[in-house]
C-alpha atoms as a PDB file:
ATOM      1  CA  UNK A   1       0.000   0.000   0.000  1.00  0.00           C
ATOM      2  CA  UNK A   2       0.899   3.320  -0.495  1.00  0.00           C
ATOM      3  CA  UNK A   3       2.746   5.884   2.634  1.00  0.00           C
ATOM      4  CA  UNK A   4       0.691   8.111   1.633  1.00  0.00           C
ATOM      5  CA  UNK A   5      -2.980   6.187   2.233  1.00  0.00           C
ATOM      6  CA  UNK A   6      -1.135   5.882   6.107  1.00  0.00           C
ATOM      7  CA  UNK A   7      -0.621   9.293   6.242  1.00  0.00           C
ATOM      8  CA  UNK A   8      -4.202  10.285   5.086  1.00  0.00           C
ATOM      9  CA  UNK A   9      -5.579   8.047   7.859  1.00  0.00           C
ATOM     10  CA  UNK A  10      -3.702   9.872  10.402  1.00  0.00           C
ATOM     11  CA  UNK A  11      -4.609  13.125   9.500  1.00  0.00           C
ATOM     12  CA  UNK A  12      -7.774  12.093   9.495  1.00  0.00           C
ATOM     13  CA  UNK A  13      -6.990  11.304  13.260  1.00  0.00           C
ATOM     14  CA  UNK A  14      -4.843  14.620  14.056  1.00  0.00           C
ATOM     15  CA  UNK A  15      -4.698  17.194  11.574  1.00  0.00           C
ATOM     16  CA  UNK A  16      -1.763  19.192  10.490  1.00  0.00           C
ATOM     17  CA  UNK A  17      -3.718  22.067  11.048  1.00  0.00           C
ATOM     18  CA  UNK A  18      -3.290  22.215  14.845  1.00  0.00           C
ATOM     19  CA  UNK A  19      -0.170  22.515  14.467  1.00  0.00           C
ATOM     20  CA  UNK A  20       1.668  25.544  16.291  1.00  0.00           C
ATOM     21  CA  UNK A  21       2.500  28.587  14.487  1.00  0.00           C
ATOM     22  CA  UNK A  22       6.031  27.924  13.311  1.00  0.00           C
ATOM     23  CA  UNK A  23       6.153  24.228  14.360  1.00  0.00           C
ATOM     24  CA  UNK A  24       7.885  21.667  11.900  1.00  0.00           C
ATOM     25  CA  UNK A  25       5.007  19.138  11.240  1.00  0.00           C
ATOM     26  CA  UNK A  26       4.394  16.980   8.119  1.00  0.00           C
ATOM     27  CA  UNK A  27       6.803  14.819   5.870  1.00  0.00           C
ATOM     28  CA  UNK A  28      10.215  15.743   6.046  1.00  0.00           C
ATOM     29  CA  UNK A  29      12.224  13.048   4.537  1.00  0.00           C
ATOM     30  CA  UNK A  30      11.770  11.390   1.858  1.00  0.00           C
ATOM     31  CA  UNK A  31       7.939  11.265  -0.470  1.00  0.00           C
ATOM     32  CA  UNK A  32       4.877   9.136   0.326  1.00  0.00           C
ATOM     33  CA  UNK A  33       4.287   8.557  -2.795  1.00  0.00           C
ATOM     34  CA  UNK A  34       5.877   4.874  -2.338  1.00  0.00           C
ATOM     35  CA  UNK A  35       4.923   1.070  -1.676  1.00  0.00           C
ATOM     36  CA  UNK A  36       5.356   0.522   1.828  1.00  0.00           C
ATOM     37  CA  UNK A  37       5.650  -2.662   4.151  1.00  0.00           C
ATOM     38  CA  UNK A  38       6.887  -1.387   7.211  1.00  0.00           C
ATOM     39  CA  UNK A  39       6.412   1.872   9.631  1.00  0.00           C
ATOM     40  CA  UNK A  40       7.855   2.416  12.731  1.00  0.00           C
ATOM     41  CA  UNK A  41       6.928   5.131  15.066  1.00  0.00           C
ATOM     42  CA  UNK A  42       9.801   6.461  17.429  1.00  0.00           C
ATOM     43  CA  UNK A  43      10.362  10.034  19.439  1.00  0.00           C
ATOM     44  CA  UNK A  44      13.343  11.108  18.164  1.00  0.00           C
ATOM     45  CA  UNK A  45      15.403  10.073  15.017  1.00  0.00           C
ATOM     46  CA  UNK A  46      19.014  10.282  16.489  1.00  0.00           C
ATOM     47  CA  UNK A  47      22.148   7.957  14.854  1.00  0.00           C
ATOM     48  CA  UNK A  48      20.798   4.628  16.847  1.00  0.00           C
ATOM     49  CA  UNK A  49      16.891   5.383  15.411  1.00  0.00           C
ATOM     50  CA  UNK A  50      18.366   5.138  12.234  1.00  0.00           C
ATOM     51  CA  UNK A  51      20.693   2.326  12.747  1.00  0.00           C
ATOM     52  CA  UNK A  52      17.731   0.792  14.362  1.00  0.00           C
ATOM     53  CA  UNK A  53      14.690   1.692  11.131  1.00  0.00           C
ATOM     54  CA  UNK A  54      17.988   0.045   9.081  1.00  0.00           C
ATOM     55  CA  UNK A  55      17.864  -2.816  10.430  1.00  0.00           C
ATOM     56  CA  UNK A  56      14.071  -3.687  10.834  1.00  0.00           C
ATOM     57  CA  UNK A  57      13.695  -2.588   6.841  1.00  0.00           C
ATOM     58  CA  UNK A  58      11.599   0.602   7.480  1.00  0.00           C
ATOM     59  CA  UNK A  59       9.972   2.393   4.918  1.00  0.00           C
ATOM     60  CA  UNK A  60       8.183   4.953   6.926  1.00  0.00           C
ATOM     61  CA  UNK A  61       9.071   6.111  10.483  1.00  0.00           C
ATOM     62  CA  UNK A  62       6.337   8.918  12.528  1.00  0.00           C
ATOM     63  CA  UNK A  63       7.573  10.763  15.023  1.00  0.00           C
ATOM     64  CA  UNK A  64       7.253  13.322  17.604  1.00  0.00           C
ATOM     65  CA  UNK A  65      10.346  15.274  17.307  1.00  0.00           C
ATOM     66  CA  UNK A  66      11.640  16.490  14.023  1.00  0.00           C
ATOM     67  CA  UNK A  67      15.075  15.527  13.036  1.00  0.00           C
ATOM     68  CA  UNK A  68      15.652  18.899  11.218  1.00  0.00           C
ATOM     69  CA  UNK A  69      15.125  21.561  14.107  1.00  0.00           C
ATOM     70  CA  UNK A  70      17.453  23.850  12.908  1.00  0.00           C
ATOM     71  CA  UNK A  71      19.025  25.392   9.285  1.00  0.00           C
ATOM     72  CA  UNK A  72      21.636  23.604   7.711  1.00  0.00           C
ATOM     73  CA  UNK A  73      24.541  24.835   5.495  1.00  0.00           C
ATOM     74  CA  UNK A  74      25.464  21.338   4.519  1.00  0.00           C
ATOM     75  CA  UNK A  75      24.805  17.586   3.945  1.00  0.00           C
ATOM     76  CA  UNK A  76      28.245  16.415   4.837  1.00  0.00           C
ATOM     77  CA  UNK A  77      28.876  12.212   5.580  1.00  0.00           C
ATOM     78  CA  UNK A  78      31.742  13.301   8.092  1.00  0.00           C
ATOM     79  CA  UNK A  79      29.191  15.701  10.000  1.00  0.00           C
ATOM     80  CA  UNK A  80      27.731  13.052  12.434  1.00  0.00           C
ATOM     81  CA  UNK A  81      24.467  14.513  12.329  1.00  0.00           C
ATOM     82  CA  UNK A  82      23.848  15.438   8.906  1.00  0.00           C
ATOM     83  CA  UNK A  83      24.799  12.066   8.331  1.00  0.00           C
ATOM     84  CA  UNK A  84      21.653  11.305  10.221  1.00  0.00           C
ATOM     85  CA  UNK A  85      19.839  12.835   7.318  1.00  0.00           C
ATOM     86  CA  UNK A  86      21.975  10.802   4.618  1.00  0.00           C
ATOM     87  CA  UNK A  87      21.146   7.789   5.827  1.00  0.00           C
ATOM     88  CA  UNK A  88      17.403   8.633   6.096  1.00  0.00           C
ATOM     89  CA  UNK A  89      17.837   9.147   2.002  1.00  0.00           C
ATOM     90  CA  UNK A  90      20.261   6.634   0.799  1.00  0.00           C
ATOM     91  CA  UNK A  91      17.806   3.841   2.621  1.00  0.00           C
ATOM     92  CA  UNK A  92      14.658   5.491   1.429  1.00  0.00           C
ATOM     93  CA  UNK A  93      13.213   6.055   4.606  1.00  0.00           C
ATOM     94  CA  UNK A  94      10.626   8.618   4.841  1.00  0.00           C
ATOM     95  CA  UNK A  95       9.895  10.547   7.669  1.00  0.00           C
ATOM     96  CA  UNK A  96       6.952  12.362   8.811  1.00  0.00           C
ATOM     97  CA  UNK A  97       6.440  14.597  12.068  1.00  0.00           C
ATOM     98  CA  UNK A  98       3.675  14.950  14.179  1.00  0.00           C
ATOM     99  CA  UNK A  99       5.189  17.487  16.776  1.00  0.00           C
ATOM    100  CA  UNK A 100       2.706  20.250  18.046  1.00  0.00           C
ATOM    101  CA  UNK A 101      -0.380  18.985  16.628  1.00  0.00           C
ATOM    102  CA  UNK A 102      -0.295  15.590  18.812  1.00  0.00           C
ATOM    103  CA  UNK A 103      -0.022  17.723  21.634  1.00  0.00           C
ATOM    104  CA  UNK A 104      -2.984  19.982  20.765  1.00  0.00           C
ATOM    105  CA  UNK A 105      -5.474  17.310  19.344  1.00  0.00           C
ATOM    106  CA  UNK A 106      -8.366  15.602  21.464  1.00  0.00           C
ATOM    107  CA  UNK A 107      -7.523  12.107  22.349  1.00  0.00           C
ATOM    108  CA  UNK A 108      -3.822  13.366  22.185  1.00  0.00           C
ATOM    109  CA  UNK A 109      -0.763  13.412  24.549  1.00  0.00           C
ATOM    110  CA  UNK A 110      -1.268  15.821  27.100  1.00  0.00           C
ATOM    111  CA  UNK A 111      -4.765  13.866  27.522  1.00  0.00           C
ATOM    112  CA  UNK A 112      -3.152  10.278  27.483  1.00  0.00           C
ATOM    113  CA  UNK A 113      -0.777  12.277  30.110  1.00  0.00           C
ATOM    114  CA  UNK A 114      -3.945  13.298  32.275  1.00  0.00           C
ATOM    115  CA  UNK A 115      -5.821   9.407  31.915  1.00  0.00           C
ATOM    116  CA  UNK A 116      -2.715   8.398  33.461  1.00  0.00           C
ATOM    117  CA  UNK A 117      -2.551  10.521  36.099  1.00  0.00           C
ATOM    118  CA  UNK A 118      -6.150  10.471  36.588  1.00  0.00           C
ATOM    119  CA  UNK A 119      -6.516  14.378  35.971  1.00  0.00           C
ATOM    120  CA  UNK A 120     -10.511  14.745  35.263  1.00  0.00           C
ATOM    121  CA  UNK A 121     -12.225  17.696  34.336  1.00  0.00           C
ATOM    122  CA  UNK A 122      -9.786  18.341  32.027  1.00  0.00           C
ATOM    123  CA  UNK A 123      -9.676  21.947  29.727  1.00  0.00           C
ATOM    124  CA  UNK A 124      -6.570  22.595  27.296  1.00  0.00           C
ATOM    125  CA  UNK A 125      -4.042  24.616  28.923  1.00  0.00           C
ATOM    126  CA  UNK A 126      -3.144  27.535  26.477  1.00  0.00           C
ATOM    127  CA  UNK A 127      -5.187  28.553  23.048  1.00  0.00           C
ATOM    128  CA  UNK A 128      -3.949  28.185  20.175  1.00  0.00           C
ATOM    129  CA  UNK A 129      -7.163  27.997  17.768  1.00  0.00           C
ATOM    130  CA  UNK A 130     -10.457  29.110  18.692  1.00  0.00           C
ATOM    131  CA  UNK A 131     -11.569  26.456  20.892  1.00  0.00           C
ATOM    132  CA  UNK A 132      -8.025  24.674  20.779  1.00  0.00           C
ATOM    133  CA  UNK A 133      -5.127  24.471  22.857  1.00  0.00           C
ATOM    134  CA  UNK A 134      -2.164  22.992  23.933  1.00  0.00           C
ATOM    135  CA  UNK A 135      -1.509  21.439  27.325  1.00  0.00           C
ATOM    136  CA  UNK A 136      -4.243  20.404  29.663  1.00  0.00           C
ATOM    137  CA  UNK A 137      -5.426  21.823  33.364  1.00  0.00           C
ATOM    138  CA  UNK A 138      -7.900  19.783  35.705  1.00  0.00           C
ATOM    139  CA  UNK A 139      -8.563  18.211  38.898  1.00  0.00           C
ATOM    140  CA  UNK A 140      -6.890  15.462  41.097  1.00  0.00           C
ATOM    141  CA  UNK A 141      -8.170  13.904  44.372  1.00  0.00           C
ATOM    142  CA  UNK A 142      -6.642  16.117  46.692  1.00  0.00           C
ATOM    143  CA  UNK A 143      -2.910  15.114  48.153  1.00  0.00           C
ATOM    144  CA  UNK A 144       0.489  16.656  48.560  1.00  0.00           C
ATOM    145  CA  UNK A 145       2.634  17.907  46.323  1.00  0.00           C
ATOM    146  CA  UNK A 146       5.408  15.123  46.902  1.00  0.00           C
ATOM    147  CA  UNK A 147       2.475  12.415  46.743  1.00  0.00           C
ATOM    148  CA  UNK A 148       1.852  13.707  43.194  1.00  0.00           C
ATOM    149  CA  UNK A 149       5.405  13.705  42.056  1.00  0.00           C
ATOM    150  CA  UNK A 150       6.060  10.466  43.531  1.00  0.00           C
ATOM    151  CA  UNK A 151       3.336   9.393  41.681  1.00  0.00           C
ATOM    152  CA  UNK A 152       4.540  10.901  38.486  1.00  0.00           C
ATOM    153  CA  UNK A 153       7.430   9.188  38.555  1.00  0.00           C
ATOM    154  CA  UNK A 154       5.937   5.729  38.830  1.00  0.00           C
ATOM    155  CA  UNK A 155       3.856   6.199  36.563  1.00  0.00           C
ATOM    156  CA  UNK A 156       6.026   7.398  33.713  1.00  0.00           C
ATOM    157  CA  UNK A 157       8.755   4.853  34.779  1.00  0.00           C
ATOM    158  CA  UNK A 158      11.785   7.496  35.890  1.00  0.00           C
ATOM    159  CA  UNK A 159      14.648   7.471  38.200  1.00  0.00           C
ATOM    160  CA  UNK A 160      14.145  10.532  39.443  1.00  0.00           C
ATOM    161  CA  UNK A 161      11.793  14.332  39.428  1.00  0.00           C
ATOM    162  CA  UNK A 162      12.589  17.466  39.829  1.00  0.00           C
ATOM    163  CA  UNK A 163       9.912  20.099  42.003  1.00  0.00           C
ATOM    164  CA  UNK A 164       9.817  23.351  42.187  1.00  0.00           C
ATOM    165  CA  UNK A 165       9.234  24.396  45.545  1.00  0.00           C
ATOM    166  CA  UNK A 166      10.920  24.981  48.792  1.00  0.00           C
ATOM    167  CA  UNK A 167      11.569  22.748  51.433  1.00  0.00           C
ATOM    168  CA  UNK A 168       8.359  23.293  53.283  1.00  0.00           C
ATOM    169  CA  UNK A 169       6.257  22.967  50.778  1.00  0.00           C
ATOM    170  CA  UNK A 170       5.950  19.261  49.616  1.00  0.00           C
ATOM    171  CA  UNK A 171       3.481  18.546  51.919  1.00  0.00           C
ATOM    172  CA  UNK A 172       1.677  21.347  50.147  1.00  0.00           C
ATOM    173  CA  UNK A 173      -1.871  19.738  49.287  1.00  0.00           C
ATOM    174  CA  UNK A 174      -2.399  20.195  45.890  1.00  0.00           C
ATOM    175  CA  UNK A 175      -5.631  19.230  43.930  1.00  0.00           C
ATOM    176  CA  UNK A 176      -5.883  22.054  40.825  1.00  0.00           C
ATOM    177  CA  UNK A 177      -3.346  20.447  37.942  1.00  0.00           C
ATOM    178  CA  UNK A 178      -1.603  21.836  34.857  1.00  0.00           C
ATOM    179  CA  UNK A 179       0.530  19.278  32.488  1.00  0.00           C
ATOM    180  CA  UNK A 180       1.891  20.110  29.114  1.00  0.00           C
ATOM    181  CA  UNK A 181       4.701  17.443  27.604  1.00  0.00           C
ATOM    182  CA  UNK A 182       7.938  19.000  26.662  1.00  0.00           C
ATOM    183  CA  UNK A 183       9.178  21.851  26.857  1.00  0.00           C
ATOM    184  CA  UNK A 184       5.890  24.027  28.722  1.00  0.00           C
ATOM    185  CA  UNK A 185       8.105  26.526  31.096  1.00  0.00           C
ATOM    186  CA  UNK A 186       6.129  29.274  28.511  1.00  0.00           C
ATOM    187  CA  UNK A 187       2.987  28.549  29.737  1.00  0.00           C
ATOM    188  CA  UNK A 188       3.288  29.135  33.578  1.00  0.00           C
ATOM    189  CA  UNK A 189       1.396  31.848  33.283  1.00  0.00           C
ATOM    190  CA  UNK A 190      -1.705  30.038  31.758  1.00  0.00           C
ATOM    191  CA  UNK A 191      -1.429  27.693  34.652  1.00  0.00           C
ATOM    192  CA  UNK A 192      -1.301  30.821  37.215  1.00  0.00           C
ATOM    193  CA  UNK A 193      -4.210  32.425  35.511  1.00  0.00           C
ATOM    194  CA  UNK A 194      -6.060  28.871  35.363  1.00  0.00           C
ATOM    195  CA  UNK A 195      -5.861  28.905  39.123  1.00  0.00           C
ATOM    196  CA  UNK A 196      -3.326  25.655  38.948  1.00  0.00           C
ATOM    197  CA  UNK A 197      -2.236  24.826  42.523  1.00  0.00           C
ATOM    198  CA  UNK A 198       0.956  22.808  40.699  1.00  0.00           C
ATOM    199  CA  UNK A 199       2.419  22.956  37.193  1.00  0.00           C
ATOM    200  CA  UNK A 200       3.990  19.394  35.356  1.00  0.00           C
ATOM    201  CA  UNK A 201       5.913  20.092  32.709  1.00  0.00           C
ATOM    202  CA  UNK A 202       9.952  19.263  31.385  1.00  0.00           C
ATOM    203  CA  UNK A 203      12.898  21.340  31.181  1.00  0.00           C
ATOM    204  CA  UNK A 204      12.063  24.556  33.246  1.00  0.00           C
ATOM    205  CA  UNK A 205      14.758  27.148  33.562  1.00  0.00           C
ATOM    206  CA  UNK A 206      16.108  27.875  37.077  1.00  0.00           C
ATOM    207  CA  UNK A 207      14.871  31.214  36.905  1.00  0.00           C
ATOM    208  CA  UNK A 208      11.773  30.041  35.543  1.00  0.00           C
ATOM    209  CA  UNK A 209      11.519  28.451  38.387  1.00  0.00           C
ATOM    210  CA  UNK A 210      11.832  30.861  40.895  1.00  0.00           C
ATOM    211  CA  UNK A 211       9.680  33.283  39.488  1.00  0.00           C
ATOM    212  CA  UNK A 212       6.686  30.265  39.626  1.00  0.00           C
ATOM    213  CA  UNK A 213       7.359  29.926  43.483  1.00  0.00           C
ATOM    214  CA  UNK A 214       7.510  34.013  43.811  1.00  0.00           C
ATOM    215  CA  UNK A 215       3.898  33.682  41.560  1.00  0.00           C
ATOM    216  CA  UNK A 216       2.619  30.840  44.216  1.00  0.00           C
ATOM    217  CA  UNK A 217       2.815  28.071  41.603  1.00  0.00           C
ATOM    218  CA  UNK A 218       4.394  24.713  42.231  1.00  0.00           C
ATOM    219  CA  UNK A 219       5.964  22.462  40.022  1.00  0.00           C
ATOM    220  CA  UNK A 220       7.183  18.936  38.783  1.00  0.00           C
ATOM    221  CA  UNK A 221       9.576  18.232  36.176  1.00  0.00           C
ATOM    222  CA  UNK A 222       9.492  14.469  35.164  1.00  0.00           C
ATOM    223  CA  UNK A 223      11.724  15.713  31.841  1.00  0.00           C
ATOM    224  CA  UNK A 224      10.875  16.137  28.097  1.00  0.00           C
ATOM    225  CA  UNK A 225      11.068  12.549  27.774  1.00  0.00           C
ATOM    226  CA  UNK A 226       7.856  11.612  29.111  1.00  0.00           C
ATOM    227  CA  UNK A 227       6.341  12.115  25.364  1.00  0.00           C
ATOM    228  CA  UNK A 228       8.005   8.534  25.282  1.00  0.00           C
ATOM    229  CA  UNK A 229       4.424   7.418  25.608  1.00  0.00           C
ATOM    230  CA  UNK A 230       3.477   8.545  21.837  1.00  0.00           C
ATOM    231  CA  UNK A 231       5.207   5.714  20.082  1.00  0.00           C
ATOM    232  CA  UNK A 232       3.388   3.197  22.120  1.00  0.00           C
ATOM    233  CA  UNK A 233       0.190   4.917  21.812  1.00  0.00           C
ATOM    234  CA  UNK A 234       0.440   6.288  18.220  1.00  0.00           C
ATOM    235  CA  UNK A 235       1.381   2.585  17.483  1.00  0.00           C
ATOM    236  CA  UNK A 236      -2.109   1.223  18.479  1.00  0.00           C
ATOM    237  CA  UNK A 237      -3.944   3.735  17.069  1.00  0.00           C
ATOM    238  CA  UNK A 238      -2.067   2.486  13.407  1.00  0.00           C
ATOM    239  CA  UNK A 239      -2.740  -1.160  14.474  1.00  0.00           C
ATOM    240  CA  UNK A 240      -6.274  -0.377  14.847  1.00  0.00           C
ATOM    241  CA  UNK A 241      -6.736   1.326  11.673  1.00  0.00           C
ATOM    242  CA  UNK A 242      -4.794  -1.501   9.887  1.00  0.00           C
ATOM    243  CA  UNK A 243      -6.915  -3.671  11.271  1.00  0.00           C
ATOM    244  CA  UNK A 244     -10.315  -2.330  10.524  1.00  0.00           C
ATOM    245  CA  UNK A 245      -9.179  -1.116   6.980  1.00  0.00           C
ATOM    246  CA  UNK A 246      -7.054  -4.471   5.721  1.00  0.00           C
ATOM    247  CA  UNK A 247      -3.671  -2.606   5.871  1.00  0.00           C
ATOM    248  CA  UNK A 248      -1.018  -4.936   4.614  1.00  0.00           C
ATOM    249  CA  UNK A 249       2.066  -3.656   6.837  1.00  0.00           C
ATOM    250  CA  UNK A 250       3.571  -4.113   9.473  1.00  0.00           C
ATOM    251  CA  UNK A 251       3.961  -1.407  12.607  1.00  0.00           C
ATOM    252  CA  UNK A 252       6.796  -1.641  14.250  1.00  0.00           C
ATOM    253  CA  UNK A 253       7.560   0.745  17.807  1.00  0.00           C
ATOM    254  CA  UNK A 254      11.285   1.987  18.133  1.00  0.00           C
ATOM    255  CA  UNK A 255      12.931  -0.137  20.783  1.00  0.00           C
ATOM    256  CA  UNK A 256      15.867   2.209  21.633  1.00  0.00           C
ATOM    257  CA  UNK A 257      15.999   5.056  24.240  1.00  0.00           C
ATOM    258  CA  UNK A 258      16.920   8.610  23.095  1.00  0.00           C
ATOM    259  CA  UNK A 259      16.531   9.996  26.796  1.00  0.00           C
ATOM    260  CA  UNK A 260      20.002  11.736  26.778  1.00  0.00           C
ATOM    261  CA  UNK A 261      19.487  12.009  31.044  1.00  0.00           C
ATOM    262  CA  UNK A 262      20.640   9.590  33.431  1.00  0.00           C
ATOM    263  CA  UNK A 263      20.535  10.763  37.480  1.00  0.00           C
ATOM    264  CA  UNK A 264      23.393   8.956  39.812  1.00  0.00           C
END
């Protein structure tokens, strides 16, 4: 069948459209316009992604992060990561990117985030359309701050969290949640004017941080990896669909970590 009768199907599911403005999102390696028999769906596409899609025979790969996220001046074999990108094209593997729209979408990320949390009455975080939005703000049964992050961190599987609070404030209760996956240190303020008692989102900046606490917000940072979770997720959703509609491939989920973060 063809990449491209894939790709219709799962922008059927989670349109291009939502995407952010200026987000990379859509096919950047490679054309659709090919026979396909496998498609794997990964996070990242780093050196052992590729090695990896190599390997299994991939013709297609979705993912979450793009692998071009900045210009480049040249496609060089001895640069090791434009070589990235040269292997993508001298095996044929195309690549498409489904980066800010997952996160925005109904039935998308940041809500598989809140099911697993069990985060109900759930809103989106921050507009980005008219009746759209990125990142998610609800309720959980009320408990402390260090009960919710310890419960984060089962949950998603890590060795550690960071919070975002002073020392006499984990047994803070906490009941009024805001969770974006990523990157979401921009959209503290959405959770302050949301009336969020704690904020979970990766990679916020130390001072970031401390203007939260100086705000009255709390926080948890599990890390950007936590969007882990779309390859196993995106992955059903494709074996469903091949299912129902007599797709004759193969979905494969990327077995390799690309969490650069390890805590001693």
């Amino acid at each position: 069948m063809l990449a491209s009768k894939v790709i219709e199907r799962y922008q059927t599911f989670c349109s291009p459209s939502l995407s952010m403005e200026g987000d990379v999102s859509g096919l950047q390696f490679g054309t659709l316009n090919k026979d396909i028999q496998k498609v794997m769906v990964a996070l990242d596409i780093r050196e052992t992604t590729v090695a990896e899609a190599i390997e299994k025979e991939i013709d297609l790969i979705i993912v979450k992060h793009a692998p071009i996220f900045r210009p480049i001046s040249n496609l060089v074999a001895d640069d090791l990561q434009t070589k990235i990108y040269l292997d993508l094209i001298k095996h044929d593997i195309a690549v498409y990117v489904s980066h800010t729209d997952i996160d925005v979408v109904s039935d998308g990320l940041n809500d598989w985030f809140c099911e697993l949390l069990g985060i109900t009455d759930v809103t989106y975080l921050h507009e980005t359309q008219t009746g759209q939005g990125i990142g998610r703000i609800g309720m959980v049964e009320e408990q402390t701050l260090e009960e919710l992050a310890l419960k984060v961190k089962q949950v998603f599987e890590l060795d550690a969290v960071r919070l975002v609070t002073y020392d006499d404030q984990s047994q803070q209760l906490v009941k009024h949640v805001a969770i974006c996956g990523g990157s979401g240190g921009s959209f503290c303020k959405d959770a302050l004017g949301k009336g969020a008692d704690v904020y979970i989102t990766g990679d916020i900046y130390y001072h970031t941080a401390q203007e939260m606490l100086t705000q009255g917000l709390l926080a948890i940072d599990p890390g950007h990896h936590i969007e882990v979770l779309f390859v196993e997720k995106i992955a059903q959703k494709l074996q469903e669909w091949a299912e129902k509609e007599n797709w004759d491939i193969t979905i494969e989920t990327s077995g390799i970590s690309t969490n650069p973060f390890r805590h001693l």
